[in-house]
C-alpha atoms as a PDB file:
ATOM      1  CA  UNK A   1     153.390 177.868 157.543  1.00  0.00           C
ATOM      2  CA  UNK A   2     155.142 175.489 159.374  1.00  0.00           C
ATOM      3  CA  UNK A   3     155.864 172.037 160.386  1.00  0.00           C
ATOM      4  CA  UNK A   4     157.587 169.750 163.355  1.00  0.00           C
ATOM      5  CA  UNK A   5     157.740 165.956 163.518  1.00  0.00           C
ATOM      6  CA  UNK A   6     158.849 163.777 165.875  1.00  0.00           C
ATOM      7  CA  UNK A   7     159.172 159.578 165.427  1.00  0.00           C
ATOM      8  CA  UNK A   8     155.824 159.285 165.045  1.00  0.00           C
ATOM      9  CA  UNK A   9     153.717 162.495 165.152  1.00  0.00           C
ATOM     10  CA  UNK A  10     153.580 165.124 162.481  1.00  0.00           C
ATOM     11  CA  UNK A  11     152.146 168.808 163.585  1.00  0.00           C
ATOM     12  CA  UNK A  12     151.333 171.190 160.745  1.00  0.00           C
ATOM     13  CA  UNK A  13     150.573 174.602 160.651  1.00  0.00           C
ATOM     14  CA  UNK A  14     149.143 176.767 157.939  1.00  0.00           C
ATOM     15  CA  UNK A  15     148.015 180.197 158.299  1.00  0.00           C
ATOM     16  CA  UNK A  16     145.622 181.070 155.210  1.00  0.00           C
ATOM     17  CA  UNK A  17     142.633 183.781 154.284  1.00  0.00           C
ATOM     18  CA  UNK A  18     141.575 186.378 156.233  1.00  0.00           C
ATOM     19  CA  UNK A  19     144.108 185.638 159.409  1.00  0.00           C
ATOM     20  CA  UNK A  20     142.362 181.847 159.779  1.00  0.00           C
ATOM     21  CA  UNK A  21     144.762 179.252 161.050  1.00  0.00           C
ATOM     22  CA  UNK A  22     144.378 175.808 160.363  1.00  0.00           C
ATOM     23  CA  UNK A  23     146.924 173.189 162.737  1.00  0.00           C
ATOM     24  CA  UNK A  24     147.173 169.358 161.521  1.00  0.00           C
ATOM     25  CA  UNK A  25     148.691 166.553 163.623  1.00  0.00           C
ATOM     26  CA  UNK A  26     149.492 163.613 162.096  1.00  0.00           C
ATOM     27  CA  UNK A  27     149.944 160.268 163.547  1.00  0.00           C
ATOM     28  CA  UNK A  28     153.013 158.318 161.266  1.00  0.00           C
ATOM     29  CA  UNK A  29     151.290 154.754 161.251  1.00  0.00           C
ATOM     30  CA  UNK A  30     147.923 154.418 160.147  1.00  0.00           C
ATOM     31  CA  UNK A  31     145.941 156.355 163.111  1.00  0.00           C
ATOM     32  CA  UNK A  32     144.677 159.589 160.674  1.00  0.00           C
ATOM     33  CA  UNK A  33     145.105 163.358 161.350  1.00  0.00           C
ATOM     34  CA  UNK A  34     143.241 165.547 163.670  1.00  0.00           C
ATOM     35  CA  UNK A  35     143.006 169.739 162.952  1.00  0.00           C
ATOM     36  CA  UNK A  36     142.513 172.228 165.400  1.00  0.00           C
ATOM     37  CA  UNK A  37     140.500 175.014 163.451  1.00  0.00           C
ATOM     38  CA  UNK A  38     141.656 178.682 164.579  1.00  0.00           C
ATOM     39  CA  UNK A  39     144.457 177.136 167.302  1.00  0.00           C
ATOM     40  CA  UNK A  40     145.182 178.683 170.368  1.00  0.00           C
ATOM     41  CA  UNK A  41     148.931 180.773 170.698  1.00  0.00           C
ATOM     42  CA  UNK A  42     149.291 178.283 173.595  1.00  0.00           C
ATOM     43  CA  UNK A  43     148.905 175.390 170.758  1.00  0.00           C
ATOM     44  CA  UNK A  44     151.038 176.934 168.025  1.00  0.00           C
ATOM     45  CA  UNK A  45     153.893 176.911 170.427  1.00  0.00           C
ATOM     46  CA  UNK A  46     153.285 173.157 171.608  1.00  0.00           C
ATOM     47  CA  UNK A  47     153.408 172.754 167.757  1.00  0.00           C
ATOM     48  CA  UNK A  48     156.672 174.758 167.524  1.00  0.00           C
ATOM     49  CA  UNK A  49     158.537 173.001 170.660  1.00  0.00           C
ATOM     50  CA  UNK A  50     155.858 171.029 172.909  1.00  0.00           C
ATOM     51  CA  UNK A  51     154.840 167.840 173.082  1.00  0.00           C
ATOM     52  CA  UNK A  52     152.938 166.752 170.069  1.00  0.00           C
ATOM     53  CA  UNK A  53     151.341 164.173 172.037  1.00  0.00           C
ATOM     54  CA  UNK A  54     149.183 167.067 174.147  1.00  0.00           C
ATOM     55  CA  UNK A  55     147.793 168.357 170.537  1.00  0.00           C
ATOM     56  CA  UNK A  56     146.777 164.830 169.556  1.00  0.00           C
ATOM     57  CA  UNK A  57     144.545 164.411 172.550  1.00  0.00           C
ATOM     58  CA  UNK A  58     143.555 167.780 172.880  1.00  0.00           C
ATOM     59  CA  UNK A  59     139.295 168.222 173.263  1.00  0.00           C
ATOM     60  CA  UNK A  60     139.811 170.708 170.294  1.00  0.00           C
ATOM     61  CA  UNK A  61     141.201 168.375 167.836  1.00  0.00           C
ATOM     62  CA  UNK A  62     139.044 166.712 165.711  1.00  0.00           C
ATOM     63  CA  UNK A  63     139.478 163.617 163.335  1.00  0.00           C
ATOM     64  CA  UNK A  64     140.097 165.018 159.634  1.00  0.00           C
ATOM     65  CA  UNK A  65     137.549 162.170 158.283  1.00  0.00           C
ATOM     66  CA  UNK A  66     134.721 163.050 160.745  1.00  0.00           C
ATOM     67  CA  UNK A  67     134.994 167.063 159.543  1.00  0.00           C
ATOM     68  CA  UNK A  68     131.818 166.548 156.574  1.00  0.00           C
END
């Protein structure tokens, strides 16, 4: 496990059961937290030293609320 943050964006990592990887980015103020189920390498290292802002908006990120 791991975890970055920046003034307003949180990213999360946490590798769990059978090799599955979950990756959370958190928005600071009010806007929620998206997951990326099973990320990409390429998206572990934005998470480690990219911009937080590209796993936010990424297609594969999904709002933690809509995930029922």
């Amino acid at each position: 496990m791991f975890q970055r943050e920046t003034e307003s964006l949180l990213a999360v990592a946490v590798f769990s059961f059978q090799d599955r990887q979950l990756l959370t980015v958190e928005r600071t103020y009010r806007d929620g937290t998206h997951v990326i189920v099973d990320p990409t390498p390429e998206e572990i290292e934005i998470a480690r030293s990219g911009e937080l802002w590209d796993l936010w908006n990424s297609k594969r990120a999904r709002l933690l609320m809509g995930m029922v």
